[in-house]
Protein backbone atom coordinates (compact mmCIF):
# COMPACT_ATOMS: atom_id res chain seq x y z
CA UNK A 1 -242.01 -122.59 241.84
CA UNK A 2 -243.00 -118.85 243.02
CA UNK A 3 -242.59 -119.16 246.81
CA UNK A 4 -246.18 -117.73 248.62
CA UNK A 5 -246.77 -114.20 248.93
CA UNK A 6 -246.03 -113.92 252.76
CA UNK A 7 -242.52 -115.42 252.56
CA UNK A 8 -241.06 -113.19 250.05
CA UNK A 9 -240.48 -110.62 252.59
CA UNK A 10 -238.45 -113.05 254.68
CA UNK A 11 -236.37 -114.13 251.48
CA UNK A 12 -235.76 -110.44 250.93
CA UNK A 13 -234.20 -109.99 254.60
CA UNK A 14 -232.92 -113.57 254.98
CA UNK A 15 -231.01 -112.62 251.31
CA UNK A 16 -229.92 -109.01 252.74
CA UNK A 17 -228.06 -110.13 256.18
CA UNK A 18 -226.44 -113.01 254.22
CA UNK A 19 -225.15 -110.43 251.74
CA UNK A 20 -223.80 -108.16 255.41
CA UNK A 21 -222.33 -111.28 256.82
CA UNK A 22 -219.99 -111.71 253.79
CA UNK A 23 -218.47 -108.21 253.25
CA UNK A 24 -215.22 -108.60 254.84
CA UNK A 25 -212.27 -105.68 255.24
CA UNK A 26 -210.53 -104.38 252.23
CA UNK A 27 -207.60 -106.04 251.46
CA UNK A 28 -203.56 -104.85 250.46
CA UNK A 29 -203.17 -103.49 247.27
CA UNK A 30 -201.30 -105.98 244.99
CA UNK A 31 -197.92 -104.90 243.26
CA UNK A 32 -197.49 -102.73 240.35
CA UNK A 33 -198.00 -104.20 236.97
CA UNK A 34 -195.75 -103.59 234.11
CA UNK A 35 -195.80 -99.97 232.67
CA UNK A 36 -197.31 -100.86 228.84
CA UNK A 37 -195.98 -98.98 225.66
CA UNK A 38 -196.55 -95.60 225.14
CA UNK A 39 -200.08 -94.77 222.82
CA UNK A 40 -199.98 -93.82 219.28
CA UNK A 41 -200.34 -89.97 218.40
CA UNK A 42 -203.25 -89.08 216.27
CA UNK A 43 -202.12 -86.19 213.37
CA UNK A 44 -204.47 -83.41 211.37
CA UNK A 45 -203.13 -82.23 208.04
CA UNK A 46 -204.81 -79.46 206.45
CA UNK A 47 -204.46 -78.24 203.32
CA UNK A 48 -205.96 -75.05 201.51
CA UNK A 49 -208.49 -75.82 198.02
CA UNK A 50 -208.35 -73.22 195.81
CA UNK A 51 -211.82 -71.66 194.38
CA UNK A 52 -212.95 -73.96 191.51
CA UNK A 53 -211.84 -77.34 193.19
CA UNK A 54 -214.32 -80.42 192.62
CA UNK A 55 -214.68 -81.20 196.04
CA UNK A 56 -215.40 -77.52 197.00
CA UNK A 57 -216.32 -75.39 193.99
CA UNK A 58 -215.84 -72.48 196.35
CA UNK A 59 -212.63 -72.95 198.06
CA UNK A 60 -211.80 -74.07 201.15
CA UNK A 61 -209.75 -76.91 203.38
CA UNK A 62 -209.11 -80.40 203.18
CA UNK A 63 -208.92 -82.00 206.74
CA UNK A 64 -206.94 -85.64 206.52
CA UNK A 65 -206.32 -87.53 209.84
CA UNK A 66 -204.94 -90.57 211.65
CA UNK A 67 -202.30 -92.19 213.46
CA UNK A 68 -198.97 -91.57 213.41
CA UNK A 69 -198.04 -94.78 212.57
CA UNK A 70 -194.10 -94.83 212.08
CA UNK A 71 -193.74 -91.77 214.99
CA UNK A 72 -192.01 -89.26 212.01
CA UNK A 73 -194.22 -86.68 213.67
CA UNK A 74 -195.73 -86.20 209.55
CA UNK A 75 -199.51 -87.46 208.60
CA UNK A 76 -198.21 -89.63 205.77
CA UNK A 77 -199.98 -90.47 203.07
CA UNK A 78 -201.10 -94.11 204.23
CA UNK A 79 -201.77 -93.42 207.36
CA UNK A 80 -204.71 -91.29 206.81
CA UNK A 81 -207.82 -93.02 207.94
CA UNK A 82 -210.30 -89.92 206.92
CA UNK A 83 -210.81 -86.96 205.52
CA UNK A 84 -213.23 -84.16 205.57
CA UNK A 85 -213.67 -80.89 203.97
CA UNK A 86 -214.72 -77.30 205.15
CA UNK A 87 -216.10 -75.20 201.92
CA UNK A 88 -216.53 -72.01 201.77
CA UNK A 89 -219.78 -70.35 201.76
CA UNK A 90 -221.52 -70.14 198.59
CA UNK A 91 -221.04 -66.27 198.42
CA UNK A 92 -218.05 -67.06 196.45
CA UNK A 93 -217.92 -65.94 192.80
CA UNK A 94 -216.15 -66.54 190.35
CA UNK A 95 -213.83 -63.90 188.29
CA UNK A 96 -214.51 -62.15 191.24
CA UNK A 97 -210.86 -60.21 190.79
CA UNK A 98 -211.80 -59.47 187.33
CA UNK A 99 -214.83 -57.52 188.38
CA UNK A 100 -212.78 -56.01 190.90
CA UNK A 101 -210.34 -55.06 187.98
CA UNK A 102 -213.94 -53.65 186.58
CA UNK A 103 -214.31 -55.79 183.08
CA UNK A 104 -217.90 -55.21 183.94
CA UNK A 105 -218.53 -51.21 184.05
CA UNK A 106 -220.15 -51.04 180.84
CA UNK A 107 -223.27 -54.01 182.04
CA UNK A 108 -225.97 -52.17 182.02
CA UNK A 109 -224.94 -49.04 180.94
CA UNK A 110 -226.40 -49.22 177.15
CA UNK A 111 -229.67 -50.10 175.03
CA UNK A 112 -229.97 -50.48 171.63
CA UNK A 113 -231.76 -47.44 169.90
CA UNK A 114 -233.91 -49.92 167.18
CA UNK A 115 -235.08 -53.62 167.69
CA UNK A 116 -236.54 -54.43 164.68
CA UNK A 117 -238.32 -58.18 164.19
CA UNK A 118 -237.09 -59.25 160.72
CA UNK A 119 -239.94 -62.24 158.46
CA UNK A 120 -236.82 -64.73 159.13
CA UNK A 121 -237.28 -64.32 162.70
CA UNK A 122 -234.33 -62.69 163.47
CA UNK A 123 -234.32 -59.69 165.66
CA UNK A 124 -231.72 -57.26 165.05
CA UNK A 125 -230.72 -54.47 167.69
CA UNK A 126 -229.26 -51.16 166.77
CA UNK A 127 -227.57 -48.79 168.85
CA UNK A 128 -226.57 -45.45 168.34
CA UNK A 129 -222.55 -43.61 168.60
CA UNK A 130 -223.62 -41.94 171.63
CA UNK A 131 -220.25 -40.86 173.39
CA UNK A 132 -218.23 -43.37 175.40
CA UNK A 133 -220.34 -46.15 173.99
CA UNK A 134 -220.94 -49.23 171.41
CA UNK A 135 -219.09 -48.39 168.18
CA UNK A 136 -216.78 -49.99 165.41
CA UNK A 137 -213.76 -49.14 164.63
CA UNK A 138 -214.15 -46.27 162.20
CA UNK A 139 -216.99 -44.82 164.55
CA UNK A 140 -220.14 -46.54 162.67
CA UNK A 141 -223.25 -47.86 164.65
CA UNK A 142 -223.06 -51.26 166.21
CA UNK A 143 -225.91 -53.75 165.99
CA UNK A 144 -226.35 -57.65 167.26
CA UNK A 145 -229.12 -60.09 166.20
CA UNK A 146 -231.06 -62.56 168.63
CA UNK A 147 -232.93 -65.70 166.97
CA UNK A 148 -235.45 -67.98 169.03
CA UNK A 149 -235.15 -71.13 169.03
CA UNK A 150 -237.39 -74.01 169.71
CA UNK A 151 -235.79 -75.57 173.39
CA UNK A 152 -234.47 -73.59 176.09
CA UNK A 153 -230.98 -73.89 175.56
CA UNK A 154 -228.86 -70.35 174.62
CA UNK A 155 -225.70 -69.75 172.10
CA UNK A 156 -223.68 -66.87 172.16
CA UNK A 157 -222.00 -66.73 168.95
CA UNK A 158 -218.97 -64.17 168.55
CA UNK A 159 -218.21 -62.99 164.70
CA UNK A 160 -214.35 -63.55 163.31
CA UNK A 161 -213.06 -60.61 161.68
CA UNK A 162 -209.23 -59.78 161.69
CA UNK A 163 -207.53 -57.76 163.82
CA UNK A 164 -206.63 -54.45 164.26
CA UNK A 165 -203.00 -52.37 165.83
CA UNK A 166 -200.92 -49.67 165.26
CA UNK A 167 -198.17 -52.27 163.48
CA UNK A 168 -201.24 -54.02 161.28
CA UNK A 169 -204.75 -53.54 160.74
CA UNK A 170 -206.15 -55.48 159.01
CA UNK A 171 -210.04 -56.18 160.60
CA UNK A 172 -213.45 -55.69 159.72
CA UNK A 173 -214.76 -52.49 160.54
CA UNK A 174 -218.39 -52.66 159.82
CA UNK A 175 -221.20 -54.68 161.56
CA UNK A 176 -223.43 -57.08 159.81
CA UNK A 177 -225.75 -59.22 160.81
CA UNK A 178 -225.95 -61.46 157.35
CA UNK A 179 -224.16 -64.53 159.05
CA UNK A 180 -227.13 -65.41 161.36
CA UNK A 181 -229.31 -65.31 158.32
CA UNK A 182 -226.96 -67.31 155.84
CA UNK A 183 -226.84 -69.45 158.33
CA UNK A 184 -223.41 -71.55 158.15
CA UNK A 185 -222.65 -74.82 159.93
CA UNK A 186 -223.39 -74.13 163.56
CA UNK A 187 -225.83 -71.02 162.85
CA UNK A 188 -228.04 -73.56 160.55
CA UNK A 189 -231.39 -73.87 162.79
CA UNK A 190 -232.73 -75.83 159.89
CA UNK A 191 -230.47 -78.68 159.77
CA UNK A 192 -231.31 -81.39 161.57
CA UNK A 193 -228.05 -83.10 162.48
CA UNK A 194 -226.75 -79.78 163.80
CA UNK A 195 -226.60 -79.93 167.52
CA UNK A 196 -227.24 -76.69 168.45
CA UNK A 197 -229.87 -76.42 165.64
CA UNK A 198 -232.49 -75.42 168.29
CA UNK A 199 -230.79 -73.16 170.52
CA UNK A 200 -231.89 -69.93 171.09
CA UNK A 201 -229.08 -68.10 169.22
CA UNK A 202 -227.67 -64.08 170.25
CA UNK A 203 -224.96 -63.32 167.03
CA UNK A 204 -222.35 -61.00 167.64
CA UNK A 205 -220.84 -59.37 164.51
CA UNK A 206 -217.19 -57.78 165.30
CA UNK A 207 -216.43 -54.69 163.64
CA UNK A 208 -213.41 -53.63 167.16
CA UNK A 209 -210.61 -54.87 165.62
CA UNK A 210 -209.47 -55.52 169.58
CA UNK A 211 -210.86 -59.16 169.28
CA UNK A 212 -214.10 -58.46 171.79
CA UNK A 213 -211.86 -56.68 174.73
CA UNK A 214 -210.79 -53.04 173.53
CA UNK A 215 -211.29 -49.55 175.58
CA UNK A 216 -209.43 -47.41 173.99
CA UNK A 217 -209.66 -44.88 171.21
CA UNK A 218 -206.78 -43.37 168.98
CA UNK A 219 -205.81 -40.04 166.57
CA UNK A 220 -203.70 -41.99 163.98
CA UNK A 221 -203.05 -39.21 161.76
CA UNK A 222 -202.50 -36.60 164.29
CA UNK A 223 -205.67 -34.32 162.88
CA UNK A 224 -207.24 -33.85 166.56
CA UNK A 225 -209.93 -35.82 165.34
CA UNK A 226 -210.06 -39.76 166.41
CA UNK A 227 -210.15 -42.25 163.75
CA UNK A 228 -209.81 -45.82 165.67
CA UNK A 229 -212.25 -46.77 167.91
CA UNK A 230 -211.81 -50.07 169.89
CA UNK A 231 -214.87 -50.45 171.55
CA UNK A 232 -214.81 -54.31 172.33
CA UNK A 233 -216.04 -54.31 175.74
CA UNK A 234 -219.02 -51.83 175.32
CA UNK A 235 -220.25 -53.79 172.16
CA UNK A 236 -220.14 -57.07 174.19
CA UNK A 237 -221.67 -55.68 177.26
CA UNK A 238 -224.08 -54.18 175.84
CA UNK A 239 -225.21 -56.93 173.39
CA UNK A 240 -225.09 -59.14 176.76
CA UNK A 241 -227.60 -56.87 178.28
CA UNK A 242 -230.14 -57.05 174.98
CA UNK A 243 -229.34 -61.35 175.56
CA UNK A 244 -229.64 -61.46 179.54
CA UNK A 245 -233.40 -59.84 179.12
CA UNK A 246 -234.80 -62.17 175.80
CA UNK A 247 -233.16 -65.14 177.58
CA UNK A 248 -233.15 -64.77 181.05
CA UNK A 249 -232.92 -68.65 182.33
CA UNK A 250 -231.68 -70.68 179.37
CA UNK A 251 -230.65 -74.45 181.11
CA UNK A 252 -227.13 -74.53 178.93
CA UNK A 253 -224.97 -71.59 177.33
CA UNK A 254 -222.64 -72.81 174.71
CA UNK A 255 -220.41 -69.43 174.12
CA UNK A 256 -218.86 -70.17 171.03
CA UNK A 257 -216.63 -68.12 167.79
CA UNK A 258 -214.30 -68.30 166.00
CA UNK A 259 -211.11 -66.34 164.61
CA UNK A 260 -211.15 -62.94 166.23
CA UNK A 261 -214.16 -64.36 167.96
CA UNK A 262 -212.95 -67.53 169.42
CA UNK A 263 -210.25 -65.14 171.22
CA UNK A 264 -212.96 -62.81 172.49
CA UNK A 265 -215.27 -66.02 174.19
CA UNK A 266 -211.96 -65.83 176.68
CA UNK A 267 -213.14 -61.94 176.81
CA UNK A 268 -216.75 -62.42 177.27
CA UNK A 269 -216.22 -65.47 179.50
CA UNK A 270 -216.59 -62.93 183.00
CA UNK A 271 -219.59 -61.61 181.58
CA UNK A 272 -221.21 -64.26 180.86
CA UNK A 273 -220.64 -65.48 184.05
CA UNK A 274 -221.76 -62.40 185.67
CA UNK A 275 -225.47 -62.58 183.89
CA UNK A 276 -225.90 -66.04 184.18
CA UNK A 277 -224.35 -67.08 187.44
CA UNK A 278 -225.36 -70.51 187.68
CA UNK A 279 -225.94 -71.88 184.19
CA UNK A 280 -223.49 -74.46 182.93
CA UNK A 281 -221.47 -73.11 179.91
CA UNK A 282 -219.70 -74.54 177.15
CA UNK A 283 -216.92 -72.78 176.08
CA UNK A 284 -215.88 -73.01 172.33
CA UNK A 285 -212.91 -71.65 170.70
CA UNK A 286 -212.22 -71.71 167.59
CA UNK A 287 -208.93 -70.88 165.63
CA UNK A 288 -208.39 -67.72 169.00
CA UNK A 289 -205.98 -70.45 171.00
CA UNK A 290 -203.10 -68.70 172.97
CA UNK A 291 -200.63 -68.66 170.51
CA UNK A 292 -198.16 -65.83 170.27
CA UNK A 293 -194.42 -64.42 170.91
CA UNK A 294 -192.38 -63.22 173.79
CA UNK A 295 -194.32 -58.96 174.28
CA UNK A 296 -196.90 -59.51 172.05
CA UNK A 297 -199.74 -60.30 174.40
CA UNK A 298 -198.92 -58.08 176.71
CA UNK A 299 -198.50 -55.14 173.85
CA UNK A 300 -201.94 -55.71 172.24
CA UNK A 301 -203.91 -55.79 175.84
CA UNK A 302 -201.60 -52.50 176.50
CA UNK A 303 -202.95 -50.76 173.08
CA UNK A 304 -206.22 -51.73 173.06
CA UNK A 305 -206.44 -51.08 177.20
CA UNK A 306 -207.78 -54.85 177.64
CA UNK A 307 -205.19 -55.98 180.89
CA UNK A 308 -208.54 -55.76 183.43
CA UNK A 309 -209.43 -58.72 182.18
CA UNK A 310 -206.40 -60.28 183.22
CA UNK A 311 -206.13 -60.91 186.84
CA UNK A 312 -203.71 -59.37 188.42
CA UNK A 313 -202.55 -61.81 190.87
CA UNK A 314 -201.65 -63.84 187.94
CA UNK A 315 -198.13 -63.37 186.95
CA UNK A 316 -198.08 -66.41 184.37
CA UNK A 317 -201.49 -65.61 182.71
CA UNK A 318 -198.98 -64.15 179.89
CA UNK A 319 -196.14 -66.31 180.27
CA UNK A 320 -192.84 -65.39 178.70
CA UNK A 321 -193.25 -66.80 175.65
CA UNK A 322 -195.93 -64.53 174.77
CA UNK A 323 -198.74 -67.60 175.36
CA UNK A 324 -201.66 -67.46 177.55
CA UNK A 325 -201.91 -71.39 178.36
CA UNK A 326 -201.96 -70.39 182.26
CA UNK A 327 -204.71 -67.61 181.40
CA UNK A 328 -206.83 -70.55 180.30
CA UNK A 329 -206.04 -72.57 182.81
CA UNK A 330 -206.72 -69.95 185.65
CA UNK A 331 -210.51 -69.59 184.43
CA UNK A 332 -211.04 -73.17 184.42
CA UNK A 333 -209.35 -72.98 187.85
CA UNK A 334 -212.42 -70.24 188.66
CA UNK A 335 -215.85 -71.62 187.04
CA UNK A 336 -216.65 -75.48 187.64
CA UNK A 337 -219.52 -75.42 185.63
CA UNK A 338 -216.93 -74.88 182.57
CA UNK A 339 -216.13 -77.06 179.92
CA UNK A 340 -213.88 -75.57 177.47
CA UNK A 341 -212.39 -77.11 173.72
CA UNK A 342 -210.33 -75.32 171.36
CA UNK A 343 -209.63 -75.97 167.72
CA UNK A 344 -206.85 -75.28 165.42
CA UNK A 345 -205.09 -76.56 162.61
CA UNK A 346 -202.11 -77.74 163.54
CA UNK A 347 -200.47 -75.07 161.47
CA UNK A 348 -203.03 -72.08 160.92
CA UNK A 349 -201.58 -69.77 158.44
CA UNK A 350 -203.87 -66.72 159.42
CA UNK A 351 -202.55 -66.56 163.05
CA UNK A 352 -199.11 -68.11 162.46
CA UNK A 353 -198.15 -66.47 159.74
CA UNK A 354 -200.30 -63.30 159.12
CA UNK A 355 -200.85 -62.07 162.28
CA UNK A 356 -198.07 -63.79 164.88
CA UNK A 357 -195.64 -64.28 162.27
CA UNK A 358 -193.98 -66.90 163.76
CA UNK A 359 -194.29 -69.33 160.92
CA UNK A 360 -196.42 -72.78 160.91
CA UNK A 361 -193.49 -75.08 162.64
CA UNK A 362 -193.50 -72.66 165.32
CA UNK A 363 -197.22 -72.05 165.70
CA UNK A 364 -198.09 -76.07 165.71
CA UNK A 365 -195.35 -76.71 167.78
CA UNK A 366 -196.37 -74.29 170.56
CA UNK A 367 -200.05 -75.53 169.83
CA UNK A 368 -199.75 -78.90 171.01
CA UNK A 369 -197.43 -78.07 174.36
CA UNK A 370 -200.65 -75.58 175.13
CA UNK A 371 -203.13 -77.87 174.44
CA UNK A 372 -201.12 -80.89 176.31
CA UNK A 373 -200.83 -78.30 179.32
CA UNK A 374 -204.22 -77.34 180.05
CA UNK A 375 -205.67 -80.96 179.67
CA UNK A 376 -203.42 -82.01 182.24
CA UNK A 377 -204.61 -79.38 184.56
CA UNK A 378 -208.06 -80.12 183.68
CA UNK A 379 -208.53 -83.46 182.46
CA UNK A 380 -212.45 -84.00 182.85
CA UNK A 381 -213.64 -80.12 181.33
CA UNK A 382 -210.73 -79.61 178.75
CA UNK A 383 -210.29 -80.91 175.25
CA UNK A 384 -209.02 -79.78 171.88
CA UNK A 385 -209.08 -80.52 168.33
CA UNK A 386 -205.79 -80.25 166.19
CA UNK A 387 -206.46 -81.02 162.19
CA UNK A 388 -204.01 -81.43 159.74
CA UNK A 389 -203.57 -78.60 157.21
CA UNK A 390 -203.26 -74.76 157.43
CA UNK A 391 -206.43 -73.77 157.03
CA UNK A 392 -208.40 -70.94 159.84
CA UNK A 393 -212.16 -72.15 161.19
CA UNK A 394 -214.45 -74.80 161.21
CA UNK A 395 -217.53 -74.27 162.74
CA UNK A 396 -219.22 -71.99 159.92
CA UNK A 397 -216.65 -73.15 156.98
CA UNK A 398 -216.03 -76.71 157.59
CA UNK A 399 -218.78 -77.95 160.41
CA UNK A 400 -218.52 -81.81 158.74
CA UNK A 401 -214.88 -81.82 158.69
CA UNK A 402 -213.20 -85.10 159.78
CA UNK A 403 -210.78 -85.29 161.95
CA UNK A 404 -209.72 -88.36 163.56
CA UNK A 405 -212.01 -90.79 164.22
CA UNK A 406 -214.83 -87.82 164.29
CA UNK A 407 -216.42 -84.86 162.52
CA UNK A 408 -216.15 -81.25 164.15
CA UNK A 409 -220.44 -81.54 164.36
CA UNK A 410 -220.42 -84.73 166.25
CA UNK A 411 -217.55 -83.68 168.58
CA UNK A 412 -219.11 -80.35 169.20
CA UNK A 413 -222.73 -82.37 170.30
CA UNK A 414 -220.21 -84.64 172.49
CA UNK A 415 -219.24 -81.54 173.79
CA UNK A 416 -222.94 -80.14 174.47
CA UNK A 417 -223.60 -83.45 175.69
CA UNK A 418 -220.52 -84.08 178.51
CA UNK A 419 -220.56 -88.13 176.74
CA UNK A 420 -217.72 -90.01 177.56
CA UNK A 421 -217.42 -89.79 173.43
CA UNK A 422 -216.04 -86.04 173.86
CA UNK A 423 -212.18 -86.77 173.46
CA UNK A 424 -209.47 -84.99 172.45
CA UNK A 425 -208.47 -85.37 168.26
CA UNK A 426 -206.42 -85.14 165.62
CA UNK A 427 -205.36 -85.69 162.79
CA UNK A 428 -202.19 -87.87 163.83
């Protein structure tokens, strides 16, 4: 019952004095307690995440924390209750070093003299032998071809051909155009199983003999007059130039080649990159895998003046057996939104016996150590193909090849597609 209005001020005084009368003095302080154990000290481990790492494609540091739970003074692995991470900014970019090393100072720098629509479609650019600029190896005209397609995705196809030093040369040294035309395997826009059938398509003859990456030019017979022209980089770059302005935003860029051509995709990787900064990119190589002998690497990339596109604070890029596994490995290291697969017969007698000369044994036992190495560094953007046999190519010569439990067609569109069906095969 709510007690009447003119009481409540009574209750409120009659409550307050009652509340006076009962505070007494303070009284003594009561003995010490027991001292309790000493706390638990909390520990930080960071660690440094190199450019290209999935949790920060740009670099930076992994924070992991928690108690010190056995007092070793050391953030153990189960006692960390979380971690965090601190990327770097997204100004990061990758083959930044290479740049620095200047693989790009021909982008730009060139236009074809002719671009001339063909009835098939195909658009083939010319450019002149101005000094300094695109060439082939006996000083005739370079000239590319771009194809539309009917989606929106882009491939860069690089031309096989030989190769060409001052110990053997044996490598194309004329450009042609007629592959995008006879249209081969992968190049076939009118097959319908072919899973690249509608991708725009820029075709890359190879007439350097440097494999895509040469800058240098030689006198061979000693007449004053040069006679070898390795103009790798300024044929790519400026092909890449005539590409980056037809096909300025494709959604996917499958760089592909094979022979002397799946060893320059490793060349035109960079520049690729550079043009198309943040377009995924499937990387296939064909028959170019890092196969070689202890100086022979580091000889050709001497002669044909080719070392800026290996980075410099790479010592094991060229290891010293003459491979480039860690090469491979470092640019997977640098772009994650790379998938790369190689292929190879397990004993390829073009590179392991006409060109390496270190004999099929050899070449397929190096082969699958590579291939074994880089998957393990990369496990979800690396796989390979290994078929039986000697033979040199597949995606022009033998695109419905089967190898395992596959066809070279199918795994490249597992490949395109990132499935969970894109494995690594062979023919074991």
């Amino acid at each position: 019952m709510q007690a009447p209005a003119f009481c409540r001020p009574v209750l409120a005084i009659l409550v307050c004095l009652s509340l006076i009368a009962c505070e007494g003095d303070d009284g003594n302080d009561g003995a010490p307690g027991t001292p309790g154990q000493d706390g638990l000290t909390s520990l930080l481990l960071q660690t440094d995440l190199p450019f290209g790492d999935d949790n920060c494609p740009t670099g930076g540091v992994r924070v992991d924390s928690g108690i010190d739970a056995d007092g070793d003074g050391v953030l153990e692995a189960g006692e960390i209750d979380q971690t965090s991470f601190v990327c770097n900014g997204g100004s990061a970019v990758a083959f930044q070093e290479l740049f620095d090393q200047g693989v790009d100072r021909y982008l730009g720098q060139f236009s074809p003299m002719m671009s001339d629509v063909g009835d098939d479609g195909v658009t083939e650019h010319v450019f002149g032998t101005g000094e300094g600029g695109p060439q082939c190896l006996r000083g005739g005209e370079y000239r590319m071809a771009t194809r539309d397609g009917a989606g929106n995705e882009l491939m860069i196809f690089l031309e096989g051909g030989g190769a060409c030093t001052s110990q053997l040369c044996a490598a194309t040294e004329t450009a042609s155009n007629a592959p995008i035309r006879l249209q081969f395997g992968i190049l076939n826009a009118g097959e319908a199983e072919n899973p690249a059938a509608d991708f725009d398509v820029a075709y890359f003859p190879y007439c350097d003999g440097s494999v895509f990456s040469g800058d240098q030019d030689y006198d061979d017979d000693g007449d004053g007059v040069l006679d070898r022209f390795h103009r790798g980089v300024q044929n790519t770059s400026a092909g890449l130039d005539v590409v980056a302005g037809a096909y300025p935003a494709p959604s996917l860029i499958l760089l592909t080649g094979n022979s002397a051509g799946g060893y320059g995709t490793n060349y035109a990787l960079p520049l690729v990159r550079k043009l198309w900064p943040d377009v995924p990119i499937r990387m296939l190589n064909d028959s170019g895998v890092g196969i070689a002998f202890p100086g022979y690497t580091a000889a050709v990339s001497a002669e044909w003046n080719s070392t800026a596109f290996l980075p410099a604070s790479c010592d094991t890029c060229i290891g010293e057996d003459g491979h480039t596994t860690d090469y491979h490995i470092y640019q997977l290291d640098q772009d994650p939104n790379l998938l790369t697969g190689f292929m190879s017969t397990e004993q390829d007698s073009v590179i392991a016996d006409t060109f390496i000369g270190i004999g099929g044994p050899a070449f397929e036992a190096a082969l699958r150590v590579e291939m074994a190495e880089i998957e393990a560094a990369h496990p979800d953007r690396f796989r390979f193909v290994i078929a039986d046999g000697a033979e040199h190519t597949f995606i022009q010569r033998a695109f419905d090849l089967a190898v395992g439990n596959t066809t070279i067609r199918d795994w490249v569109g597992n490949m395109l597609a990132n499935n969970s069906d894109w494995v690594s095969v062979t023919d074991d």
